[in-house]
C-alpha atoms as a PDB file:
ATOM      1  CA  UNK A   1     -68.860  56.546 -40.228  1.00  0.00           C
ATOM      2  CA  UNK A   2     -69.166  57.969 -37.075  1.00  0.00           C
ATOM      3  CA  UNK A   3     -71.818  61.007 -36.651  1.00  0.00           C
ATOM      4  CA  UNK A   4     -69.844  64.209 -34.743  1.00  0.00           C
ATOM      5  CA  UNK A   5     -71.523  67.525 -33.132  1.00  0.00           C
ATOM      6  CA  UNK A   6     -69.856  70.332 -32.433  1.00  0.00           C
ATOM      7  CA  UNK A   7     -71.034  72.897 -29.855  1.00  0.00           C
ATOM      8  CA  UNK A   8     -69.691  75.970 -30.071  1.00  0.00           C
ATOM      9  CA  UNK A   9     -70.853  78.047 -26.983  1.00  0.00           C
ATOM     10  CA  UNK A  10     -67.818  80.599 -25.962  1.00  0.00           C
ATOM     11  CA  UNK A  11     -67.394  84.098 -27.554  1.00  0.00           C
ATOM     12  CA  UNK A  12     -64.779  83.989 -30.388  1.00  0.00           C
ATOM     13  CA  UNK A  13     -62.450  86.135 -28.126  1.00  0.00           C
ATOM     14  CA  UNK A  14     -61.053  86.576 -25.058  1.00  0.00           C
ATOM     15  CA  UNK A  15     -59.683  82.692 -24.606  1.00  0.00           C
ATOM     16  CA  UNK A  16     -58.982  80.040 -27.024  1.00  0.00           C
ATOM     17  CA  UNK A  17     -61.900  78.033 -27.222  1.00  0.00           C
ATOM     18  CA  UNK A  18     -62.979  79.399 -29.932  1.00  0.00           C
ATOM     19  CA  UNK A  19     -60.533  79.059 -32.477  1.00  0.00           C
ATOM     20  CA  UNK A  20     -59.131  75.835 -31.368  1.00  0.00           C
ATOM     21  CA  UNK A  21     -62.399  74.599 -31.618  1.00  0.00           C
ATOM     22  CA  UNK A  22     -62.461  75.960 -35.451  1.00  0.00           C
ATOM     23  CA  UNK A  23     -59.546  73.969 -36.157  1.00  0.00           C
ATOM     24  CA  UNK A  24     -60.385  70.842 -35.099  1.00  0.00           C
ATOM     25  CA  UNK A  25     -63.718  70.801 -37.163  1.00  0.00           C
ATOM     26  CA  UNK A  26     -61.555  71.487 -40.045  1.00  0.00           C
ATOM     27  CA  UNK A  27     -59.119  68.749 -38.918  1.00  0.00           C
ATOM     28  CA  UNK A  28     -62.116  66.130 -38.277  1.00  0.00           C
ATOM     29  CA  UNK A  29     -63.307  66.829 -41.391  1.00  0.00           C
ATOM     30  CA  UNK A  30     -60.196  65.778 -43.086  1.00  0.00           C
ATOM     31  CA  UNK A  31     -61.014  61.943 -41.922  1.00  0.00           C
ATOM     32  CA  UNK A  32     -64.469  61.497 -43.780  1.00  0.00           C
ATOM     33  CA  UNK A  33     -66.913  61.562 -40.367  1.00  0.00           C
ATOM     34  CA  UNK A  34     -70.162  63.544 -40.797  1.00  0.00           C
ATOM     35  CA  UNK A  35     -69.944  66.479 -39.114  1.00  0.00           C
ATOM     36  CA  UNK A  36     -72.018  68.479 -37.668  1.00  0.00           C
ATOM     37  CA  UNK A  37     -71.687  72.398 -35.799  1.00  0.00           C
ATOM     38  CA  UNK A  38     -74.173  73.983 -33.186  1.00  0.00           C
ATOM     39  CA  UNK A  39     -73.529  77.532 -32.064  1.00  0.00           C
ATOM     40  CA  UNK A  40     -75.478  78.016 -28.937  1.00  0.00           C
ATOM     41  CA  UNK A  41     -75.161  80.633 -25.709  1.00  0.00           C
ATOM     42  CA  UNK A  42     -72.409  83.198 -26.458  1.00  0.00           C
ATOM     43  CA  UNK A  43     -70.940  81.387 -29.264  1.00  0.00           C
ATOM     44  CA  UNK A  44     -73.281  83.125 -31.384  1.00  0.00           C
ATOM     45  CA  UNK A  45     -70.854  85.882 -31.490  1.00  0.00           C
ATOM     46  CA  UNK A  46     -68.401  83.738 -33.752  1.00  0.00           C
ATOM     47  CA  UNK A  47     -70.970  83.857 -36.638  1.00  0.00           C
ATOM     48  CA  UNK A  48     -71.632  87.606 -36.042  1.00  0.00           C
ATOM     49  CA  UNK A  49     -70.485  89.357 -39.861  1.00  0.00           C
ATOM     50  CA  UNK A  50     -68.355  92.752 -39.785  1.00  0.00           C
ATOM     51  CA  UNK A  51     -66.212  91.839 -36.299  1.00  0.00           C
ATOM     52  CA  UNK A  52     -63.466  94.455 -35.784  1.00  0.00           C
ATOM     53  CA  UNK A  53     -60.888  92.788 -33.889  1.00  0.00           C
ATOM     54  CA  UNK A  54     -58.494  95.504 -34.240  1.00  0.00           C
ATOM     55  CA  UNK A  55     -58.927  97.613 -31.052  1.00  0.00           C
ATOM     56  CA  UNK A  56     -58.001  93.158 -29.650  1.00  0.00           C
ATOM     57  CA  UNK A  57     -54.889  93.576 -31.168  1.00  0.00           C
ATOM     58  CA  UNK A  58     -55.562  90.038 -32.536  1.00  0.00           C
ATOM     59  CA  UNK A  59     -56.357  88.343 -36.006  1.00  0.00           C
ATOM     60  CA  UNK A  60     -60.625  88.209 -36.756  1.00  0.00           C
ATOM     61  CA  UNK A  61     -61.022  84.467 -37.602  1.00  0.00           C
ATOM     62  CA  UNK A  62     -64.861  84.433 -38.351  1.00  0.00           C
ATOM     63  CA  UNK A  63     -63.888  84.786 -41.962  1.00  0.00           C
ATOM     64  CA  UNK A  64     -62.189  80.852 -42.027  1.00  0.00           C
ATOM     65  CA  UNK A  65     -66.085  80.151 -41.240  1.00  0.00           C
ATOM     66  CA  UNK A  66     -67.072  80.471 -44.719  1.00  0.00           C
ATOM     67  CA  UNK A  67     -64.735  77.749 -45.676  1.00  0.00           C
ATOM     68  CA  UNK A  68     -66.639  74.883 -43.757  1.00  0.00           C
ATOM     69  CA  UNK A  69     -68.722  73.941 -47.091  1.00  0.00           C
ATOM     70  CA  UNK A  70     -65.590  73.489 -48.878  1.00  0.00           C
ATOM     71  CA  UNK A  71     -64.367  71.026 -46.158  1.00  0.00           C
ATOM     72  CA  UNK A  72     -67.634  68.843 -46.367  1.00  0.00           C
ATOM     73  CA  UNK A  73     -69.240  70.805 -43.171  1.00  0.00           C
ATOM     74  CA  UNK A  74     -72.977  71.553 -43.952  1.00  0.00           C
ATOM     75  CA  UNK A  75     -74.874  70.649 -40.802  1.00  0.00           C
ATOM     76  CA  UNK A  76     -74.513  74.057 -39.374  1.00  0.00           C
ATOM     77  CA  UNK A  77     -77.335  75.408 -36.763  1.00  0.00           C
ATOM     78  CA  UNK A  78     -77.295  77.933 -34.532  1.00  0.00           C
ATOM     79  CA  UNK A  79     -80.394  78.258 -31.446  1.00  0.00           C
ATOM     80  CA  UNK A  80     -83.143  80.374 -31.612  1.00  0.00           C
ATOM     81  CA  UNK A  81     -82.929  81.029 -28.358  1.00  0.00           C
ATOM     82  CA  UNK A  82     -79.552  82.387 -28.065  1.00  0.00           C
ATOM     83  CA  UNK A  83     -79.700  84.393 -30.906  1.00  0.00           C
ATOM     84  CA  UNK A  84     -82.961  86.439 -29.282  1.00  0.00           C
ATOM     85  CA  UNK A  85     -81.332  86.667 -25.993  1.00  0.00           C
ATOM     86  CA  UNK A  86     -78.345  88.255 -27.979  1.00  0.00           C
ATOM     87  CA  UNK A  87     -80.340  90.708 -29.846  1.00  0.00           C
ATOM     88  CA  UNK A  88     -79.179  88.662 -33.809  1.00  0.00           C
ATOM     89  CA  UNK A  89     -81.120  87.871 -36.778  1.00  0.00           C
ATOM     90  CA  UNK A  90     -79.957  85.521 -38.661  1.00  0.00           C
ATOM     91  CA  UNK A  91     -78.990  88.266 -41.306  1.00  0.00           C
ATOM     92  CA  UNK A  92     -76.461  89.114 -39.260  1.00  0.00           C
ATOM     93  CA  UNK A  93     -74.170  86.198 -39.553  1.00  0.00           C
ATOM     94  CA  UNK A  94     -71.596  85.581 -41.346  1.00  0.00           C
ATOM     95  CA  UNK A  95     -72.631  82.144 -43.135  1.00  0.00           C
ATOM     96  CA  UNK A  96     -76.041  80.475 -43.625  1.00  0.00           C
ATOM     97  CA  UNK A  97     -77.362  78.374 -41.172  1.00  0.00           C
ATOM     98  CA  UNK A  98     -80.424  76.443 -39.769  1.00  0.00           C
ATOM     99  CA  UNK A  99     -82.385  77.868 -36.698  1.00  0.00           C
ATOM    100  CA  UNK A 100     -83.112  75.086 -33.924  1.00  0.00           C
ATOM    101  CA  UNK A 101     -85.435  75.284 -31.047  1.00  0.00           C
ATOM    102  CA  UNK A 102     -83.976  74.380 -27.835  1.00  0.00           C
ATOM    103  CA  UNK A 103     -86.231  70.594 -28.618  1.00  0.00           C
ATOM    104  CA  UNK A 104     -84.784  70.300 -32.236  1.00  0.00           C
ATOM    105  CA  UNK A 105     -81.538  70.893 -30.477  1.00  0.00           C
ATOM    106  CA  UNK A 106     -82.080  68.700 -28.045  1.00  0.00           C
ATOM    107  CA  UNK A 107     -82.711  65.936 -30.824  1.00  0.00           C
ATOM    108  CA  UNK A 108     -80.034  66.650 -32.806  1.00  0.00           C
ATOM    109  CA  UNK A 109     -77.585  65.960 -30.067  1.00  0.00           C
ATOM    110  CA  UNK A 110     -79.416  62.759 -29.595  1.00  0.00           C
ATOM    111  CA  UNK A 111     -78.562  61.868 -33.530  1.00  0.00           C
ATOM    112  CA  UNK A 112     -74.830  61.937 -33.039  1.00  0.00           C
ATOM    113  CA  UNK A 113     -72.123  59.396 -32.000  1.00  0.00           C
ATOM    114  CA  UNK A 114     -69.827  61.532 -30.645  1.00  0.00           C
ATOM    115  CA  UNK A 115     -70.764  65.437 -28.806  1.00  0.00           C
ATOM    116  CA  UNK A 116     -67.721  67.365 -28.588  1.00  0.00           C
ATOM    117  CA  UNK A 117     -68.501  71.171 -26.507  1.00  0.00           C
ATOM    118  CA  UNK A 118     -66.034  73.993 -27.126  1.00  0.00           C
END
């Protein structure tokens, strides 16, 4: 079994990324790997609870987040670092999660098989 990170490091809107990313987690998930999510630099704002997308014009996806336990994903972490620099606590997100340093993140990536960045 093959050990895959996800980095999430985009803003959930204003291109794709994002979402697309999202969907393949939940696809990879599908075929038994262990898999494993980072949000880092300004993907912190996906995990961010109470978005109002409706001034976008577009559908608020953070919500699908809170399925990723029932799909097997429990690895999630998010860095300490980006969270400061973005002015969040970690009782503002959405789901729970594990705070890395920028050196436990570091070693994490080392841990995995396969680094996917979104």
């Amino acid at each position: 079994m093959k050990k895959i990170l996800f980095i999430q490091r985009r803003s959930p809107y204003g291109t794709g990324f994002a979402k697309e990313a999202l969907d393949a987690i939940l696809m990879a998930s599908a075929f038994e790997q262990e898999i494993s999510l980072v949000f880092t630099d300004d993907g912190v704002w996906q995990l961010k609870n109470q978005q109002d997308t409706k001034t976008l014009g577009i559908k608020n996806f953070s919500p699908t987040f809170k399925a990723l336990e029932l799909y097997e994903v429990k690895q999630i972490y998010v860095e300490q670092m980006a969270l400061e620099q973005r002015g969040l606590q970690i009782e503002d997100l959405i789901i729970p999660v594990t705070v890395l340093a920028t050196a436990e993140l570091r070693q994490l990536i080392q841990q995995h098989d396969v680094i996917l960045s979104f």
